[in-house]
PDB file of N, CA and C in Angstrom:
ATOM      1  N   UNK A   1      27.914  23.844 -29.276  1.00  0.00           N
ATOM      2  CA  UNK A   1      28.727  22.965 -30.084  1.00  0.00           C
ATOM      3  C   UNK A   1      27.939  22.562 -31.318  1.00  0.00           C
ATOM      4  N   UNK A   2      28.551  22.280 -32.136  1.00  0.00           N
ATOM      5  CA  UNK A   2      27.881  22.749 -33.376  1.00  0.00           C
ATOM      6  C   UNK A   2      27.696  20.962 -33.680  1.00  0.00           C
ATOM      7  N   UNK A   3      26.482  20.147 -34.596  1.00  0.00           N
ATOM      8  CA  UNK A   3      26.170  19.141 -35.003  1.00  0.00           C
ATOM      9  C   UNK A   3      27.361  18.381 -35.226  1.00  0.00           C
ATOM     10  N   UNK A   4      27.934  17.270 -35.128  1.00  0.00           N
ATOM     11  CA  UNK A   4      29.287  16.644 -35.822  1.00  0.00           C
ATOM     12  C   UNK A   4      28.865  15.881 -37.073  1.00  0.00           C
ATOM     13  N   UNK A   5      27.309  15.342 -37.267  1.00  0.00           N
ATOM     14  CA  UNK A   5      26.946  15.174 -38.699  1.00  0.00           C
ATOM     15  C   UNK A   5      27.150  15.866 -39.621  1.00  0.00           C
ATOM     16  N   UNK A   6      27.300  17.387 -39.467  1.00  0.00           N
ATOM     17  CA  UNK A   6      27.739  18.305 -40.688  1.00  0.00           C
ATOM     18  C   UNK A   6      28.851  17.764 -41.002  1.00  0.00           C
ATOM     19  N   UNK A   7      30.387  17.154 -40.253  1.00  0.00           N
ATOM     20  CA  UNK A   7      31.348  17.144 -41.046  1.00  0.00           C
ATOM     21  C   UNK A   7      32.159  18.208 -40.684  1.00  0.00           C
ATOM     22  N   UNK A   8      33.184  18.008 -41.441  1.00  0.00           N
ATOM     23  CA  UNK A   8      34.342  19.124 -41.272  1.00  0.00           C
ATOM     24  C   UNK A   8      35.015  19.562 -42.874  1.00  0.00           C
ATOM     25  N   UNK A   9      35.961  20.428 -42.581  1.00  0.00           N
ATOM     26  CA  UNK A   9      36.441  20.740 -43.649  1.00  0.00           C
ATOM     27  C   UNK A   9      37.702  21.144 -43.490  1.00  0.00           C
ATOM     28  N   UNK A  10      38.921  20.862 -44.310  1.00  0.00           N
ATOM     29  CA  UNK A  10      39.905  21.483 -44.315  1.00  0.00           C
ATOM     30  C   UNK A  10      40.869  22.150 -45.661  1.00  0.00           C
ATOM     31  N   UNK A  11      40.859  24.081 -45.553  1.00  0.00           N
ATOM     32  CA  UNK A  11      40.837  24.726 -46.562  1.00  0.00           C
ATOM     33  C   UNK A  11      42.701  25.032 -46.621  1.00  0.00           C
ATOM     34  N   UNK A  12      43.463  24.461 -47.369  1.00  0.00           N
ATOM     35  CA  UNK A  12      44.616  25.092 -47.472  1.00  0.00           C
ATOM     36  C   UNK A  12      44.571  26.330 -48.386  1.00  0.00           C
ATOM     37  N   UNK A  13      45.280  27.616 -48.406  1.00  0.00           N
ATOM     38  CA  UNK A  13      45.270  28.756 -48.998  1.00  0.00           C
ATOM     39  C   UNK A  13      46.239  29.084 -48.625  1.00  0.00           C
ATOM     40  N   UNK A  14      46.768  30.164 -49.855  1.00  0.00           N
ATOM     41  CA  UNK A  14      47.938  31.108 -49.280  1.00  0.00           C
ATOM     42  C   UNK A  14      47.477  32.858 -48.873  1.00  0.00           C
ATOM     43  N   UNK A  15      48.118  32.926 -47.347  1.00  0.00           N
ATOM     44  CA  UNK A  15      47.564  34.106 -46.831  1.00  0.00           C
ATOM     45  C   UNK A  15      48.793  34.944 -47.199  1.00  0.00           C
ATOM     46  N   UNK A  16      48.933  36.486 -47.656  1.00  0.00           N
ATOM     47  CA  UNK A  16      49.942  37.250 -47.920  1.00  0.00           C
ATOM     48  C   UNK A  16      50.492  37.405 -46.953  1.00  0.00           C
ATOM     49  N   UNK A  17      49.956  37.165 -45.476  1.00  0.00           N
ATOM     50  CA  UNK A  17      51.307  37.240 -44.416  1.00  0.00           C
ATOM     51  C   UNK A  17      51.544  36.407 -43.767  1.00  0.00           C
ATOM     52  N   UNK A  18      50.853  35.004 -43.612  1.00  0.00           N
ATOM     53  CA  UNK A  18      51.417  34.195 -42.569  1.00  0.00           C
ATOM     54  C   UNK A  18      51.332  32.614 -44.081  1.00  0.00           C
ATOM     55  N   UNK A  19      51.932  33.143 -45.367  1.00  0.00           N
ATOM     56  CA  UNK A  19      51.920  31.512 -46.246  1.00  0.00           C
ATOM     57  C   UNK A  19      50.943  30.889 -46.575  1.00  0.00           C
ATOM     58  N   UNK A  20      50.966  29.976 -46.395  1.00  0.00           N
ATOM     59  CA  UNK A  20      50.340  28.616 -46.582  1.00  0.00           C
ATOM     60  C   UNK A  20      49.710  28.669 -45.445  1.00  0.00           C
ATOM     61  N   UNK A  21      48.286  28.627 -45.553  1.00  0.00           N
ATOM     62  CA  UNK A  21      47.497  28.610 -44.000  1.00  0.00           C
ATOM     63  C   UNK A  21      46.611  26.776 -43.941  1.00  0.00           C
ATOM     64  N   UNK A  22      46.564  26.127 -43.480  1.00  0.00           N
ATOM     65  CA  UNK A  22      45.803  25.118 -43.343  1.00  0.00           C
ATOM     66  C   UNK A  22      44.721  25.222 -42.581  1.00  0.00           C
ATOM     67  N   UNK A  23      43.332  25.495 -42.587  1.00  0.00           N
ATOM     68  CA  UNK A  23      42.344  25.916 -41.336  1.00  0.00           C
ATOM     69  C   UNK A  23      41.045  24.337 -42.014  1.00  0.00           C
ATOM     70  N   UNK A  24      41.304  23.904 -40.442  1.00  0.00           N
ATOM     71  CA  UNK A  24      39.692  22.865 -40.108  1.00  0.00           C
ATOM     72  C   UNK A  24      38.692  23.995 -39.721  1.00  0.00           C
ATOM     73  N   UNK A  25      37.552  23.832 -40.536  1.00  0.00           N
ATOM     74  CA  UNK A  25      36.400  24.640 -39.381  1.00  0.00           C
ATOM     75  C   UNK A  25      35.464  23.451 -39.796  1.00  0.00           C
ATOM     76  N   UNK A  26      34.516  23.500 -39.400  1.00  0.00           N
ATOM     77  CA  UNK A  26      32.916  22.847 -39.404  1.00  0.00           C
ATOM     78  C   UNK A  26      32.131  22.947 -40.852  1.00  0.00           C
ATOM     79  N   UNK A  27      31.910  21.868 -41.747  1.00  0.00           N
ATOM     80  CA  UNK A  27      31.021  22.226 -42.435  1.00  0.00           C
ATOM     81  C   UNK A  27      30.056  23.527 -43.072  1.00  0.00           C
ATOM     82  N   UNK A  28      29.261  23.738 -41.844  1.00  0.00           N
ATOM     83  CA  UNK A  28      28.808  24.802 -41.983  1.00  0.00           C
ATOM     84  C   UNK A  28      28.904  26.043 -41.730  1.00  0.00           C
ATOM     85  N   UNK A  29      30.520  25.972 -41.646  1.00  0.00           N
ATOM     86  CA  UNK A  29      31.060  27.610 -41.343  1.00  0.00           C
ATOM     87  C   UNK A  29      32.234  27.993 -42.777  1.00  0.00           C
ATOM     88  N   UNK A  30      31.837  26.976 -43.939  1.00  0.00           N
ATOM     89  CA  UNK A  30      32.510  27.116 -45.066  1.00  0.00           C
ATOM     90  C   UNK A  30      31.584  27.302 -46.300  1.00  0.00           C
ATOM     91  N   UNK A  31      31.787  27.954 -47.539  1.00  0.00           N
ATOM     92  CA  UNK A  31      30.935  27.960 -48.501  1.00  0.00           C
ATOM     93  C   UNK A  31      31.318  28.678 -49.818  1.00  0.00           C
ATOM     94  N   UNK A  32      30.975  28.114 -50.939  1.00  0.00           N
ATOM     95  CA  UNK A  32      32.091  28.550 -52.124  1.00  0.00           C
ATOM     96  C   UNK A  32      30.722  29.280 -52.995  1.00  0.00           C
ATOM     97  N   UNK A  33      31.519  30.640 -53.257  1.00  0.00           N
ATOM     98  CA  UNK A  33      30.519  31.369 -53.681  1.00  0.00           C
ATOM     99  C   UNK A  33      31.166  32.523 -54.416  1.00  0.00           C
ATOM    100  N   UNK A  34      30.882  32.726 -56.055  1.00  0.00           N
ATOM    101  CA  UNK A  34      31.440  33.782 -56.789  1.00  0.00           C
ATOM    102  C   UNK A  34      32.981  33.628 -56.943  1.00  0.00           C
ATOM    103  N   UNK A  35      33.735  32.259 -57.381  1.00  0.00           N
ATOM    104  CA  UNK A  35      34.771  32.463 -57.395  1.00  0.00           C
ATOM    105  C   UNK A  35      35.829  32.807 -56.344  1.00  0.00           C
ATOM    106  N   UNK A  36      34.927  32.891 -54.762  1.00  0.00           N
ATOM    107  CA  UNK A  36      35.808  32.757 -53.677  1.00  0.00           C
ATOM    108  C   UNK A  36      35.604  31.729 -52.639  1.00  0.00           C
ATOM    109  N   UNK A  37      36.283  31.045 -51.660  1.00  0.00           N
ATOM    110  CA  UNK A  37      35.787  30.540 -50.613  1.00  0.00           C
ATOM    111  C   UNK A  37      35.118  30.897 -49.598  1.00  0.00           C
ATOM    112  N   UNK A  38      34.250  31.225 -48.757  1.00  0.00           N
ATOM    113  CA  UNK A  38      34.098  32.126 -47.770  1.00  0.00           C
ATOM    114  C   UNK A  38      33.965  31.014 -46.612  1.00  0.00           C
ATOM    115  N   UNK A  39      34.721  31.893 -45.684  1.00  0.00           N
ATOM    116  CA  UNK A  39      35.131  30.871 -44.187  1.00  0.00           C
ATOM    117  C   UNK A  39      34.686  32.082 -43.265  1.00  0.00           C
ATOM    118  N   UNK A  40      33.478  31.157 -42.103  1.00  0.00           N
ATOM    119  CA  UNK A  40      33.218  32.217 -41.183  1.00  0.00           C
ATOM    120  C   UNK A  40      34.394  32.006 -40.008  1.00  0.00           C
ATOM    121  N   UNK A  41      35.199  32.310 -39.733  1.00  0.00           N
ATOM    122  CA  UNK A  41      36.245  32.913 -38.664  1.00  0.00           C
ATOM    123  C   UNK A  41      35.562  32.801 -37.036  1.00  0.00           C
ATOM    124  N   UNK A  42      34.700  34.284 -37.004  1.00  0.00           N
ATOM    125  CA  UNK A  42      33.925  34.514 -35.702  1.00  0.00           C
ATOM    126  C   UNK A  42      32.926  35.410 -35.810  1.00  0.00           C
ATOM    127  N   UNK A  43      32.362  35.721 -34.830  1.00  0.00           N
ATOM    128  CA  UNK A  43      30.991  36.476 -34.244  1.00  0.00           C
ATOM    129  C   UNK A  43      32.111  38.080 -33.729  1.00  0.00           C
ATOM    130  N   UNK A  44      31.691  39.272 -34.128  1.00  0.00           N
ATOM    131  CA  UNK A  44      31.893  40.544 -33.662  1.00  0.00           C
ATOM    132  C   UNK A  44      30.967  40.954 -31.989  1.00  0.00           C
ATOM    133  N   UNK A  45      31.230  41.698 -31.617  1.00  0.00           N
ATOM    134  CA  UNK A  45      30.737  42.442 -30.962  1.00  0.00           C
ATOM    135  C   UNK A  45      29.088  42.281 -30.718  1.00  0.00           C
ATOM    136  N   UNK A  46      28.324  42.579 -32.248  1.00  0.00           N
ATOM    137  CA  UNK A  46      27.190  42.971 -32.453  1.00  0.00           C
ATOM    138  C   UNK A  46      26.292  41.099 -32.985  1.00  0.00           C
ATOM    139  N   UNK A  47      27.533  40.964 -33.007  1.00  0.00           N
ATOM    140  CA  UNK A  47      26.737  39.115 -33.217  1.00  0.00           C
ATOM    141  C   UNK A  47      26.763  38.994 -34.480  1.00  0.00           C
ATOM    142  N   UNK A  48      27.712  39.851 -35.966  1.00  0.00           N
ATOM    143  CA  UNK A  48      27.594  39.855 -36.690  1.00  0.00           C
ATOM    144  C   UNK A  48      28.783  38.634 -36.921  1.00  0.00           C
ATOM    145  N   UNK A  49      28.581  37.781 -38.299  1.00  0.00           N
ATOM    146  CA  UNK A  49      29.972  37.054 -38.348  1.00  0.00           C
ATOM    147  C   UNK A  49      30.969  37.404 -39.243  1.00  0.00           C
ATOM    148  N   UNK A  50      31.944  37.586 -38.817  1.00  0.00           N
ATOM    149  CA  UNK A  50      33.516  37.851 -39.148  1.00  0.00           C
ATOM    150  C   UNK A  50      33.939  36.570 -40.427  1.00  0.00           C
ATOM    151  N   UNK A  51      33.821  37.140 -41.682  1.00  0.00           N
ATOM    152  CA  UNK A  51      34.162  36.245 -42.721  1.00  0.00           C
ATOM    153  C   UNK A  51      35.562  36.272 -42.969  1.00  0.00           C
ATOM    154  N   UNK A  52      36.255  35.314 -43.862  1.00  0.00           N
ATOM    155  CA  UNK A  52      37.322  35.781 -44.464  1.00  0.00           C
ATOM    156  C   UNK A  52      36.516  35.385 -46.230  1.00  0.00           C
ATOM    157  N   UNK A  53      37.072  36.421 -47.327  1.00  0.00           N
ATOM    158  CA  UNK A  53      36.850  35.423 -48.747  1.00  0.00           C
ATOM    159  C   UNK A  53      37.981  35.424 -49.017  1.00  0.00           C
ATOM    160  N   UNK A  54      38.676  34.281 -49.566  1.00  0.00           N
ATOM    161  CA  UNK A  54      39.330  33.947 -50.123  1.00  0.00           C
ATOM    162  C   UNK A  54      39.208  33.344 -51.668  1.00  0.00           C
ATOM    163  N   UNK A  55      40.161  34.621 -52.683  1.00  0.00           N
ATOM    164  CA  UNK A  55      39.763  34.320 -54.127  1.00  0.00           C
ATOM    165  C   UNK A  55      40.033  32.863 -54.588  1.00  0.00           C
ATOM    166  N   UNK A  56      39.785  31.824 -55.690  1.00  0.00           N
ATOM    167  CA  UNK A  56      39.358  30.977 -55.553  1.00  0.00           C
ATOM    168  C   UNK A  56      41.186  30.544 -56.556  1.00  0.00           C
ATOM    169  N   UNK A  57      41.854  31.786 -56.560  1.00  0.00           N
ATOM    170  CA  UNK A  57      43.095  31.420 -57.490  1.00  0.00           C
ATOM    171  C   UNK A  57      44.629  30.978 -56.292  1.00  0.00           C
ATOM    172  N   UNK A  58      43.503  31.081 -55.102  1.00  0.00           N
ATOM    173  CA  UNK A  58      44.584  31.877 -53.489  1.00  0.00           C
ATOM    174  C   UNK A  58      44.568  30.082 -53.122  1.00  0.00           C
ATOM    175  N   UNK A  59      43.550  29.103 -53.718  1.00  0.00           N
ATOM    176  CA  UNK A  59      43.131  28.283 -52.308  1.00  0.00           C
ATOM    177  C   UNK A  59      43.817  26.735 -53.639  1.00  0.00           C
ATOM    178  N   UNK A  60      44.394  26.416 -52.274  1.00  0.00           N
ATOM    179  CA  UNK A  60      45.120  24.672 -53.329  1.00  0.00           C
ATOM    180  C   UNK A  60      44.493  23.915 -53.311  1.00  0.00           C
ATOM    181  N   UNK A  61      43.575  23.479 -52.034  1.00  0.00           N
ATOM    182  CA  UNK A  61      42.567  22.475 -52.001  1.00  0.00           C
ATOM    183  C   UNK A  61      41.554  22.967 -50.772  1.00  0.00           C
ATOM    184  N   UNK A  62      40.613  22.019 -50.799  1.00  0.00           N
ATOM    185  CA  UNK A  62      39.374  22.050 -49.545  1.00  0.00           C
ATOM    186  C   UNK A  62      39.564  20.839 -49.674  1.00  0.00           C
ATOM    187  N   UNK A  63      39.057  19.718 -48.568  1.00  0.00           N
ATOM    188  CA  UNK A  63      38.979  18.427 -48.439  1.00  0.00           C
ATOM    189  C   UNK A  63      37.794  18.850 -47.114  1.00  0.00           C
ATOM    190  N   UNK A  64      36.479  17.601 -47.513  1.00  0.00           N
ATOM    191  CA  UNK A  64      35.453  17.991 -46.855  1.00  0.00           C
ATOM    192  C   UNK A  64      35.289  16.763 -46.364  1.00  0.00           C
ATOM    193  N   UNK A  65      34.894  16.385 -45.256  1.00  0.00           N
ATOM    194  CA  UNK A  65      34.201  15.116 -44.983  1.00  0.00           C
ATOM    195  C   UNK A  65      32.450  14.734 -44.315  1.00  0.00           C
ATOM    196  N   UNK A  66      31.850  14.608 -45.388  1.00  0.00           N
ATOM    197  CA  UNK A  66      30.450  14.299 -45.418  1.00  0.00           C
ATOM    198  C   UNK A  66      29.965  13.171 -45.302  1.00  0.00           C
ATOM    199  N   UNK A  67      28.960  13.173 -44.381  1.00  0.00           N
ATOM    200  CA  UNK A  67      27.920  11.743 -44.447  1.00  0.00           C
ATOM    201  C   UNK A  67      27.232  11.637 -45.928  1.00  0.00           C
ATOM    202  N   UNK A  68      26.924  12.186 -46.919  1.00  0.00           N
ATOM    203  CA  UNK A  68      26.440  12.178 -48.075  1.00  0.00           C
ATOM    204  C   UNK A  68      26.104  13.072 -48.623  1.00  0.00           C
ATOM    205  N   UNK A  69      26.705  12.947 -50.180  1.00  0.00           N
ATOM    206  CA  UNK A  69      27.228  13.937 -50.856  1.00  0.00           C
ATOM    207  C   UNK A  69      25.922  14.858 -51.046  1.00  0.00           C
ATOM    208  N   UNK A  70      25.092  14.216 -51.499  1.00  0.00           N
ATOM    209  CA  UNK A  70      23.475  14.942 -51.666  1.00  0.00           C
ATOM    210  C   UNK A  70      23.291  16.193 -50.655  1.00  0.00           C
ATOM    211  N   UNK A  71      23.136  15.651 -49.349  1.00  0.00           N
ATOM    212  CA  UNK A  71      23.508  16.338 -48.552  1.00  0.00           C
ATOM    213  C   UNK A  71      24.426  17.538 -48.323  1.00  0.00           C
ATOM    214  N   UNK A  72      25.406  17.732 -49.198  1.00  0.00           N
ATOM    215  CA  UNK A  72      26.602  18.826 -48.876  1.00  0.00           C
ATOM    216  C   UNK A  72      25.746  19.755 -49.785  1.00  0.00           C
ATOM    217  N   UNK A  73      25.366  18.843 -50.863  1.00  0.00           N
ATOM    218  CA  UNK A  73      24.801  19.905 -51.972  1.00  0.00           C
ATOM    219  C   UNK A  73      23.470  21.056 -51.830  1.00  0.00           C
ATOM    220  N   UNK A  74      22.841  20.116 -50.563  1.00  0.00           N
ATOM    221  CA  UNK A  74      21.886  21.199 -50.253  1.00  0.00           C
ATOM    222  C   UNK A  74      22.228  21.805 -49.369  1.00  0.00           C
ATOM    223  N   UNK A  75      23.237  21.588 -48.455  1.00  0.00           N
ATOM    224  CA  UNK A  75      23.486  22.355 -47.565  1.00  0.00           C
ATOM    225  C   UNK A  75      24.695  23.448 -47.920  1.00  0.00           C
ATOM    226  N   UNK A  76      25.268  23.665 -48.943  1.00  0.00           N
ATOM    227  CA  UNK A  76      25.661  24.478 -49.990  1.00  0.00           C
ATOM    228  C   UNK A  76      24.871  25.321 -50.647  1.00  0.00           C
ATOM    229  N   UNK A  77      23.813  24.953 -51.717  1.00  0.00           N
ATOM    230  CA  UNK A  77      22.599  25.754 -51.937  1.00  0.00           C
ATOM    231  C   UNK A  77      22.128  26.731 -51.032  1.00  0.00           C
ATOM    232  N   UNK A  78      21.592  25.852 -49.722  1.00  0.00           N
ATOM    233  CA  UNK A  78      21.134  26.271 -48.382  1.00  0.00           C
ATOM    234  C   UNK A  78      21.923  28.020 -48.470  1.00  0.00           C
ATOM    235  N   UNK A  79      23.044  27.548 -48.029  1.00  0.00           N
ATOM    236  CA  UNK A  79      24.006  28.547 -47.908  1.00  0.00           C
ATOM    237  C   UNK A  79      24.133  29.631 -48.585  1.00  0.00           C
ATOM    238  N   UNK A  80      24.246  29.351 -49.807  1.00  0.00           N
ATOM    239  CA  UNK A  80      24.625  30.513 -50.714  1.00  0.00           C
ATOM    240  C   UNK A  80      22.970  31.040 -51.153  1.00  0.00           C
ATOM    241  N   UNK A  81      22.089  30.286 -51.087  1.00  0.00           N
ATOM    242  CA  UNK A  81      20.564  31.052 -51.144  1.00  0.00           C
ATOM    243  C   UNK A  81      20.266  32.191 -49.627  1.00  0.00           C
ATOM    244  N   UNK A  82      21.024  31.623 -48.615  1.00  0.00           N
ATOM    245  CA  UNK A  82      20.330  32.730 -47.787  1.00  0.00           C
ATOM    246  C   UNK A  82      21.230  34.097 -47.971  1.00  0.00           C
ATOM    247  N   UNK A  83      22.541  33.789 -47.880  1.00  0.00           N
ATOM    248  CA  UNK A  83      23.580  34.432 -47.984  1.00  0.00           C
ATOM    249  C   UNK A  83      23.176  35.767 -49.064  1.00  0.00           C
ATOM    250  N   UNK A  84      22.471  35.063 -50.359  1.00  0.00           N
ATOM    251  CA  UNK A  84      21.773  36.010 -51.632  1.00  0.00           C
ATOM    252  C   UNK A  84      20.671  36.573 -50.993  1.00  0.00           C
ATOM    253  N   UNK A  85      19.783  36.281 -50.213  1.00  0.00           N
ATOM    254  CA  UNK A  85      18.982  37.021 -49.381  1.00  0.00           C
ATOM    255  C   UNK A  85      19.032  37.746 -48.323  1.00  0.00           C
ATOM    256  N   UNK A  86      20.076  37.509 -47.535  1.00  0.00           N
ATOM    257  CA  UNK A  86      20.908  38.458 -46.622  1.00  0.00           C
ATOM    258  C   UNK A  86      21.317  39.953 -47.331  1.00  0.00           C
ATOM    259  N   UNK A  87      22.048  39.553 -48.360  1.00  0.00           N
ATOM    260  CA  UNK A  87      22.780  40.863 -49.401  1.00  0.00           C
ATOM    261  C   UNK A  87      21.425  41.595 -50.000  1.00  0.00           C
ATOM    262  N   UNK A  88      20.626  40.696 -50.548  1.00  0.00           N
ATOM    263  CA  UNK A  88      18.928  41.807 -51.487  1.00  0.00           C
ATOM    264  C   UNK A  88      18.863  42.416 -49.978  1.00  0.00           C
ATOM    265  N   UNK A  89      18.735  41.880 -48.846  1.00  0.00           N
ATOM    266  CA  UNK A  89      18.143  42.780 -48.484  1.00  0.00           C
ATOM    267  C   UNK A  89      19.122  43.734 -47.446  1.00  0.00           C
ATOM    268  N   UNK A  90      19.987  43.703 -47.405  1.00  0.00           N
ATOM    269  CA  UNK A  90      21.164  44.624 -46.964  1.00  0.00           C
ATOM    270  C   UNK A  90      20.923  45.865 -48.127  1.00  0.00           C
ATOM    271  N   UNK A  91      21.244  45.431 -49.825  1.00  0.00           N
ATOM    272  CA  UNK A  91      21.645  46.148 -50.327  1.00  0.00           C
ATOM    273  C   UNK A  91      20.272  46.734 -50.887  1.00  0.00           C
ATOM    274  N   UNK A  92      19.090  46.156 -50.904  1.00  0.00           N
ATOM    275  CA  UNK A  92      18.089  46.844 -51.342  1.00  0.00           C
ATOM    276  C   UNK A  92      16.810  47.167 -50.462  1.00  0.00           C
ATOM    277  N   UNK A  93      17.214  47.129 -49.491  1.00  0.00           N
ATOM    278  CA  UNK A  93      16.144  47.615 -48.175  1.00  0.00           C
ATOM    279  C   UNK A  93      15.243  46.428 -47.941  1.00  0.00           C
ATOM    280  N   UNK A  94      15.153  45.580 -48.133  1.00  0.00           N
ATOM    281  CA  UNK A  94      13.849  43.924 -48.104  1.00  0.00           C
ATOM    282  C   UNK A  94      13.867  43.285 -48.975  1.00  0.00           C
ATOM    283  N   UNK A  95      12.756  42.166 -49.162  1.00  0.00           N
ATOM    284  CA  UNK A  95      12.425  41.450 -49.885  1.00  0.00           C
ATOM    285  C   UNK A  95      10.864  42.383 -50.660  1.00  0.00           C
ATOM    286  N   UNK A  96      11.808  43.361 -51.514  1.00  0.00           N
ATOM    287  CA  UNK A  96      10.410  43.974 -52.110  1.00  0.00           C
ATOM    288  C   UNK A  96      10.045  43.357 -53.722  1.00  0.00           C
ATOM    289  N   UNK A  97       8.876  44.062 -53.952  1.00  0.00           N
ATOM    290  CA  UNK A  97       8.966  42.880 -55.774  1.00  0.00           C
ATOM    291  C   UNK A  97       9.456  43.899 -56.863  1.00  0.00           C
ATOM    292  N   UNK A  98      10.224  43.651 -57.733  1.00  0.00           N
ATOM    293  CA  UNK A  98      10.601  44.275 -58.385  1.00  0.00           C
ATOM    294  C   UNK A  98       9.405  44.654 -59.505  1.00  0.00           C
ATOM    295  N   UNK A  99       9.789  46.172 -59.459  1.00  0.00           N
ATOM    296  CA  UNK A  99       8.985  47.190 -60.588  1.00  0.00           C
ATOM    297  C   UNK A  99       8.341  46.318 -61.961  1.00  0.00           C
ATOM    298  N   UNK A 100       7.219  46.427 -62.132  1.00  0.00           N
ATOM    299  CA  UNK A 100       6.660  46.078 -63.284  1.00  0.00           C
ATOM    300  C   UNK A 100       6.126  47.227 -64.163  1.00  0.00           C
ATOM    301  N   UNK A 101       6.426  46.928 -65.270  1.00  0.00           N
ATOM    302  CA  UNK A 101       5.469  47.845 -66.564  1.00  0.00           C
ATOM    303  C   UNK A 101       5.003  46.951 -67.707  1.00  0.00           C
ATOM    304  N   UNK A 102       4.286  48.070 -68.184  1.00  0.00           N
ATOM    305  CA  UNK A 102       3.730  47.640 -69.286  1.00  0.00           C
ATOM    306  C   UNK A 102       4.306  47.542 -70.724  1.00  0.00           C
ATOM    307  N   UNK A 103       4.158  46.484 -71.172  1.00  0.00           N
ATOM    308  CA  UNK A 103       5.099  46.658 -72.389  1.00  0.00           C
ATOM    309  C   UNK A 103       5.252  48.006 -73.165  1.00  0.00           C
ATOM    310  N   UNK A 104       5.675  48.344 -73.954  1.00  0.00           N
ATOM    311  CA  UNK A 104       5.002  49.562 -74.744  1.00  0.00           C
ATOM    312  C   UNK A 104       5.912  49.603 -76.330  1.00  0.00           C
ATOM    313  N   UNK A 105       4.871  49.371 -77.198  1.00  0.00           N
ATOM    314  CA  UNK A 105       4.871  49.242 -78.607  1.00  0.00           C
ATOM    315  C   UNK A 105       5.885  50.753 -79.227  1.00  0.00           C
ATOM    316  N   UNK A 106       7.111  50.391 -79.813  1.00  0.00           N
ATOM    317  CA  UNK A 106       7.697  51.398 -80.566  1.00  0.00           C
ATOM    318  C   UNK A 106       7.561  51.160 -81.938  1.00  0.00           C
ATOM    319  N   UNK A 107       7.364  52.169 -82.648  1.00  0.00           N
ATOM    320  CA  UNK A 107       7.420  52.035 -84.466  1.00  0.00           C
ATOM    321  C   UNK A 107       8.687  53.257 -84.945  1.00  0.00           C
ATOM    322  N   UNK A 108       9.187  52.637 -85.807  1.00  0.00           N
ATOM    323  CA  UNK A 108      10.148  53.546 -86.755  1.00  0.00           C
ATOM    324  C   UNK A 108       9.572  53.623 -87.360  1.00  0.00           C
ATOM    325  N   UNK A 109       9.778  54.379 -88.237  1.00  0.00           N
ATOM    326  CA  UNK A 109       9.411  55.292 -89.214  1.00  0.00           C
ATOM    327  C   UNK A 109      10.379  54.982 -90.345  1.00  0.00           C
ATOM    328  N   UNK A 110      10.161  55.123 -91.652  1.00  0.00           N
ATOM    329  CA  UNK A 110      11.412  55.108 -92.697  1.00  0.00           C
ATOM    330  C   UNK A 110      12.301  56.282 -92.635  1.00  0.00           C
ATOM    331  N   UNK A 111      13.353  55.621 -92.888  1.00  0.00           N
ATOM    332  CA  UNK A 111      14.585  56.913 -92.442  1.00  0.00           C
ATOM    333  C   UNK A 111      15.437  56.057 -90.820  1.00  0.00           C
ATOM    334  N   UNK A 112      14.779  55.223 -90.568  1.00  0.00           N
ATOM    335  CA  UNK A 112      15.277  54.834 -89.202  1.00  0.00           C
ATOM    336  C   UNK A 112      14.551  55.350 -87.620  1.00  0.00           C
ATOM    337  N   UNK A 113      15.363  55.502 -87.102  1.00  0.00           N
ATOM    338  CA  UNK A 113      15.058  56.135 -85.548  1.00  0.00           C
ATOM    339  C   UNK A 113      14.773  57.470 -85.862  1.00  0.00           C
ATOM    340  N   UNK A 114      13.809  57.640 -84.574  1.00  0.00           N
ATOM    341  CA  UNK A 114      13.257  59.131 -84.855  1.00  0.00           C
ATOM    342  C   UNK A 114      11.893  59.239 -85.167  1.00  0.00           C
ATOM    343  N   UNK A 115      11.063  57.831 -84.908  1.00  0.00           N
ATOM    344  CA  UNK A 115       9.834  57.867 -85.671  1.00  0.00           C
ATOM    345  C   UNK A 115       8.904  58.284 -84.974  1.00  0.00           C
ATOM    346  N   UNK A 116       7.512  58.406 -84.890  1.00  0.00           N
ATOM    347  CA  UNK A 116       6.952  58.181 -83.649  1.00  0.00           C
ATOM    348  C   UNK A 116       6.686  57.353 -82.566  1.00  0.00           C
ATOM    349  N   UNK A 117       5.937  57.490 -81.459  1.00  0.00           N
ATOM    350  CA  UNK A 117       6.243  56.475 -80.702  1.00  0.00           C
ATOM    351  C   UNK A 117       5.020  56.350 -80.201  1.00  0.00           C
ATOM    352  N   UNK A 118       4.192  55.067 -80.037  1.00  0.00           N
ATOM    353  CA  UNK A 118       3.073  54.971 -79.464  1.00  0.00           C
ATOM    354  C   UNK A 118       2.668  54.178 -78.857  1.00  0.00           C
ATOM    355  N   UNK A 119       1.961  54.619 -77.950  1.00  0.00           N
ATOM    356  CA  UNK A 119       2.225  53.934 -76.084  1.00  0.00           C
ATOM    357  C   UNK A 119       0.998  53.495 -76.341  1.00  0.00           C
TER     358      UNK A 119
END
């Protein structure tokens, strides 16, 4: 059972087949990110969780109820920071460091592009 200090939330949206949907879930099974809502639903098979997003033009209101607002805000952050670290490393194999180089000095030449180039 999940903390009752998180709070609750309730997301009205329109679903293309069942209307106007009204859904309570828990605080921390809601989170607004890229112009959509994302509501975790359930757990699959593999223990993965079953999202819905909902675009952010679909949803009429959220009404949240928090012990303090400060609070929602990091636990929002919270959210959408791991969520961005979940995806780097889904979509880019880890937390690796991205490629560095060395600057490298170009000169034109008169006439424009085409000049030489020296590294």
């Amino acid at each position: 059972m999940a903390d009752t200090e998180l709070g609750t939330a309730v997301i009205a949206y329109e679903d293309p087949e069942e209307g106007t949907v009204e859904r309570t879930v828990e605080n921390e099974r809601i989170a607004y990110f890229q112009d959509h809502w994302i509501v975790k639903l359930d757990e699959d098979e593999a223990g993965n969780d079953v999202v819905r997003r909902i675009p952010l033009q679909r949803v009429h209101y959220v009404e949240r109820s928090v012990e303090a607002f400060e609070d929602e805000v990091g636990t929002l952050r919270s959210q959408v920071e791991s969520f961005a670290d979940d995806l780097r490393s889904t979509l880019l194999g880890g937390p690796e460091e991205p490629e560095r180089r060395e600057p490298e000095r170009i000169e034109i030449g008169e006439g424009g592009a085409g000049g030489e180039t020296d590294r």
